[in-house]
C-alpha atoms as a PDB file:
ATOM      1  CA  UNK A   1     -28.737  -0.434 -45.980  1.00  0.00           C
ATOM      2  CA  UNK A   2     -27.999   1.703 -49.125  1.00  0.00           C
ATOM      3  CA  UNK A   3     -27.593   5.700 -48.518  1.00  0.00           C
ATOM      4  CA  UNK A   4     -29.194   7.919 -51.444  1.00  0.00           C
ATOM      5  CA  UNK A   5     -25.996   7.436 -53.810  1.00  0.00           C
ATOM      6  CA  UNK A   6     -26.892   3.790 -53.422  1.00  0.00           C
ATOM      7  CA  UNK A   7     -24.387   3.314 -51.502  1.00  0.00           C
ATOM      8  CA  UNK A   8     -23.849   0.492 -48.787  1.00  0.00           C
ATOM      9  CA  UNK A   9     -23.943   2.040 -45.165  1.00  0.00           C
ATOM     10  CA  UNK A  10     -24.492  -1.521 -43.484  1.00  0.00           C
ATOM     11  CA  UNK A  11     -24.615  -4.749 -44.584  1.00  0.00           C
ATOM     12  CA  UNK A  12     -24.935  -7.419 -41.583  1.00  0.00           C
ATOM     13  CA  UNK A  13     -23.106 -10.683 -41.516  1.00  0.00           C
ATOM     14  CA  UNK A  14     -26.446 -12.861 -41.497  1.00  0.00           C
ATOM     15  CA  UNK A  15     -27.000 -11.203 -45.087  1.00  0.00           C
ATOM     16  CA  UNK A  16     -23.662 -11.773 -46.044  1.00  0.00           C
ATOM     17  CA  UNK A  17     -23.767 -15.419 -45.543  1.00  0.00           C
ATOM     18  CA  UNK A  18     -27.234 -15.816 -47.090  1.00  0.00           C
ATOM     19  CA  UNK A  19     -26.254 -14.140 -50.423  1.00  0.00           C
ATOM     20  CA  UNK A  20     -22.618 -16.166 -50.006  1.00  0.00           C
ATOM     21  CA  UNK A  21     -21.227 -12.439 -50.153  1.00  0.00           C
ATOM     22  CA  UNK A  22     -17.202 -12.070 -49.105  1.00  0.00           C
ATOM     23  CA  UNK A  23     -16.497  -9.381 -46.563  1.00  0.00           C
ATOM     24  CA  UNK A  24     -13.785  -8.639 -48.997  1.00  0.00           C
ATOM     25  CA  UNK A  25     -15.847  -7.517 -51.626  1.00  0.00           C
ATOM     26  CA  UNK A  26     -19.127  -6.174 -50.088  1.00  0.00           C
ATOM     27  CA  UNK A  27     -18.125  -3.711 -47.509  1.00  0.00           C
ATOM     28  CA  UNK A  28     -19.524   0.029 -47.058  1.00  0.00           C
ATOM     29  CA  UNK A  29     -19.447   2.246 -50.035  1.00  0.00           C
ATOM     30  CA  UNK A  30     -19.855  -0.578 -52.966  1.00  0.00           C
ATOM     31  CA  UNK A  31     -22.995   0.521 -54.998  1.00  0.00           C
ATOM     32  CA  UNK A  32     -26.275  -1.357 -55.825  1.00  0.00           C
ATOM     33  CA  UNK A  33     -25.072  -2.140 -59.272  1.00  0.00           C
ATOM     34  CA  UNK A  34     -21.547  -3.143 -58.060  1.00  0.00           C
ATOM     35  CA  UNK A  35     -23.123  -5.028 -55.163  1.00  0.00           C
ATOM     36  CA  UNK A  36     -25.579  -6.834 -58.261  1.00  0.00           C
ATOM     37  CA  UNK A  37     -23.202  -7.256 -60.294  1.00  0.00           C
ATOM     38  CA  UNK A  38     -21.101  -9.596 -57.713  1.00  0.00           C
ATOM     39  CA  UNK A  39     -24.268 -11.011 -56.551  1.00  0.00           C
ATOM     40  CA  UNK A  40     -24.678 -12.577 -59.910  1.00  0.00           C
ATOM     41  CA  UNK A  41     -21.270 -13.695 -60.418  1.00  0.00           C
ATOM     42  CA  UNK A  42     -21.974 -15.460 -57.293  1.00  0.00           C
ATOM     43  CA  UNK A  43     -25.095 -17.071 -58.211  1.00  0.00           C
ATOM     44  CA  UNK A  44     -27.329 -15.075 -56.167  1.00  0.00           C
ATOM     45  CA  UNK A  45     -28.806 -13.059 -57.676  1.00  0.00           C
ATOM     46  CA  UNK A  46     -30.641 -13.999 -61.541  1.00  0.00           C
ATOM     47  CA  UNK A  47     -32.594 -11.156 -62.367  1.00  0.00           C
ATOM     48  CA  UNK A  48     -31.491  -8.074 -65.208  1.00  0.00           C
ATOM     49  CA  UNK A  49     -29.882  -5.638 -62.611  1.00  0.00           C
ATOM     50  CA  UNK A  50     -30.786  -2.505 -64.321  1.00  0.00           C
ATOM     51  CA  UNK A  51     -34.746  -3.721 -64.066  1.00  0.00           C
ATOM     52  CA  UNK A  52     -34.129  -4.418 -60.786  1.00  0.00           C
ATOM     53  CA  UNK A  53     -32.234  -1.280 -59.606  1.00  0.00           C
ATOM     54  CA  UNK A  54     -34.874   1.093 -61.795  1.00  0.00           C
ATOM     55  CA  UNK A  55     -37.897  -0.678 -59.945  1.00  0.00           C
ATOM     56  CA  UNK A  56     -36.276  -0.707 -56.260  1.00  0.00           C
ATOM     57  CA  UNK A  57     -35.015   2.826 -56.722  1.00  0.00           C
ATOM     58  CA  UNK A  58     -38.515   4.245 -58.227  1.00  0.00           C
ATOM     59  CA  UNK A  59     -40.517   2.217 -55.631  1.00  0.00           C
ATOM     60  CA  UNK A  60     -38.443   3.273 -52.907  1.00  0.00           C
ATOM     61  CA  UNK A  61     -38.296   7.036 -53.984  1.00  0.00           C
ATOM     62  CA  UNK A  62     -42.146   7.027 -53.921  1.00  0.00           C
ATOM     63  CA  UNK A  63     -41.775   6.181 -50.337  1.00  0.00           C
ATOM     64  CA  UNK A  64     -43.489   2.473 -50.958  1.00  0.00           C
ATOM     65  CA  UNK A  65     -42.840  -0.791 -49.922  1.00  0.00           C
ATOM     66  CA  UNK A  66     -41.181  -3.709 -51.590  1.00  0.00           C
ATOM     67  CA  UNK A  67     -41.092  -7.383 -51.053  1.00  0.00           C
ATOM     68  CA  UNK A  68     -39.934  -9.840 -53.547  1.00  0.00           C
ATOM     69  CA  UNK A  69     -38.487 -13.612 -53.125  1.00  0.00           C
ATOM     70  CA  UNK A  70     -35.366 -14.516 -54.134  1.00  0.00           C
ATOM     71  CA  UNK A  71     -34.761 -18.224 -55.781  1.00  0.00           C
ATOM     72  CA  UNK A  72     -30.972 -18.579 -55.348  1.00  0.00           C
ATOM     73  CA  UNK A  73     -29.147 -21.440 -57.651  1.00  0.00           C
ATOM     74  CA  UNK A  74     -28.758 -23.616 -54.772  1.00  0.00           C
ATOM     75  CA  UNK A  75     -32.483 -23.801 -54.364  1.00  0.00           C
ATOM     76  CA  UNK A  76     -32.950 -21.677 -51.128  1.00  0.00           C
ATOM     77  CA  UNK A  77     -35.741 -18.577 -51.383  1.00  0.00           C
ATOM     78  CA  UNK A  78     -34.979 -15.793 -49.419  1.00  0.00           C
ATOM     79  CA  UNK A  79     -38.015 -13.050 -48.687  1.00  0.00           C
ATOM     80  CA  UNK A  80     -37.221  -9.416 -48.775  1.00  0.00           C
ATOM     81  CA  UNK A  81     -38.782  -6.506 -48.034  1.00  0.00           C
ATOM     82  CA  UNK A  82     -37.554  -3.641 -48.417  1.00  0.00           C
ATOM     83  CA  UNK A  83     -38.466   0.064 -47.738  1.00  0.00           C
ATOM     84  CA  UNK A  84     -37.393   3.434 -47.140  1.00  0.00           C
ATOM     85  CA  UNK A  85     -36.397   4.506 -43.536  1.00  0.00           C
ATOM     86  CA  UNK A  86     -35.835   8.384 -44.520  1.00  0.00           C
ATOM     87  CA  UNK A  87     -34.764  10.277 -47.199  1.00  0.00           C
ATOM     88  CA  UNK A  88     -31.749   9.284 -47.711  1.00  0.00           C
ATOM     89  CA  UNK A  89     -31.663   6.061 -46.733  1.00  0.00           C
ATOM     90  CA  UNK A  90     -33.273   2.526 -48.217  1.00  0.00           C
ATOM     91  CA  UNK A  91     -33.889  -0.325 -45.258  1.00  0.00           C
ATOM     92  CA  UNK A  92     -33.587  -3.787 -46.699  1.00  0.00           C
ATOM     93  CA  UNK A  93     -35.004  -6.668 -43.829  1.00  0.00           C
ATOM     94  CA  UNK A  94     -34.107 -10.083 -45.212  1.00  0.00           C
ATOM     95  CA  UNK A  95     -35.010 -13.695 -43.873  1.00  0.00           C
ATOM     96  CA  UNK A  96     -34.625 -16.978 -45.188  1.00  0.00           C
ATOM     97  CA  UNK A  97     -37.098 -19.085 -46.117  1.00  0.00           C
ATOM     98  CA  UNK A  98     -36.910 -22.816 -47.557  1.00  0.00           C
ATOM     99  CA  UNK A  99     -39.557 -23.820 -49.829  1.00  0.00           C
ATOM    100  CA  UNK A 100     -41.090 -26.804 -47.333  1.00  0.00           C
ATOM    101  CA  UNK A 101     -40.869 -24.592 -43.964  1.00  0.00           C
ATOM    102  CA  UNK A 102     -44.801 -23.433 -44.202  1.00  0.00           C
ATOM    103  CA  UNK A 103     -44.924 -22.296 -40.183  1.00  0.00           C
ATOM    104  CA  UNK A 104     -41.437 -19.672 -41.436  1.00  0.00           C
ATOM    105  CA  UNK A 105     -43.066 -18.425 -44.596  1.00  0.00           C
ATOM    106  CA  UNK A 106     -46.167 -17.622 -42.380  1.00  0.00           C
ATOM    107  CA  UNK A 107     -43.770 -15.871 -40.395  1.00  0.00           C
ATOM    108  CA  UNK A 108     -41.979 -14.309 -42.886  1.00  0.00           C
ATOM    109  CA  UNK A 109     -45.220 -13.176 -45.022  1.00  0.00           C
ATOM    110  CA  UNK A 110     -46.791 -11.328 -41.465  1.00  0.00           C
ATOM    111  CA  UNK A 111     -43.468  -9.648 -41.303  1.00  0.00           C
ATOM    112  CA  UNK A 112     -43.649  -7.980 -44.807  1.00  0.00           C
ATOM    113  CA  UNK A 113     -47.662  -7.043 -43.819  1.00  0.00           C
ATOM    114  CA  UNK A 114     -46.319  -5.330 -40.751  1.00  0.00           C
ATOM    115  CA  UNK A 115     -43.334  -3.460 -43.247  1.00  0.00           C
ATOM    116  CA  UNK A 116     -45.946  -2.626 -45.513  1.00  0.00           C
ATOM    117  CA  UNK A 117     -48.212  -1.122 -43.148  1.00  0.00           C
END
């Protein structure tokens, strides 16, 4: 969870360990593009951050929802959604999905119709 200076407020360990993020580095008050730019060095992340960041922070600051999935290098997807809770603050609900687990994407894909409703 990212406060409106896109700044981290929360960042569980279950998301830590799916992004192969070190508690070291990503810990409350590291912003977005800090947080991306890690995230790449780590292999986690293989998009242009500053397309990324522009598009989350315009789609969140029109109060709509995201979802996007995630090909990490190691050949897991991971399905996010991602939304905005208030005014301030930007909600990101993450799950793991592997390509061949059909029943979990189901899962995963009613999730992000429930977000986006």
């Amino acid at each position: 969870m990212f406060d409106g200076n896109e700044r981290l407020v929360v960042c569980n360990q279950r998301c830590m360990d799916m992004y192969k993020m070190s508690g070291d580095v990503v810990k409350p008050g590291i912003t977005l593009q800090n947080l991306l730019k890690y995230r790449i060095s780590n292999g986690s992340f293989a998009h242009d951050p500053v397309a990324y960041r522009r598009d989350l922070v315009g789609a969140i600051s029109a109060g709509k929802t995201t979802g996007t999935e995630v090909k990490c290098a190691d050949g897991r997807s991971i399905t996010v959604a991602q939304t905005r809770e208030s005014a301030e603050n930007v909600l990101s609900a993450s799950q793991t999905v592997e390509a061949d687990d059909a029943k979990l994407r189901r899962e995963v894909e009613g999730f992000l119709s429930r977000v986006a409703a």
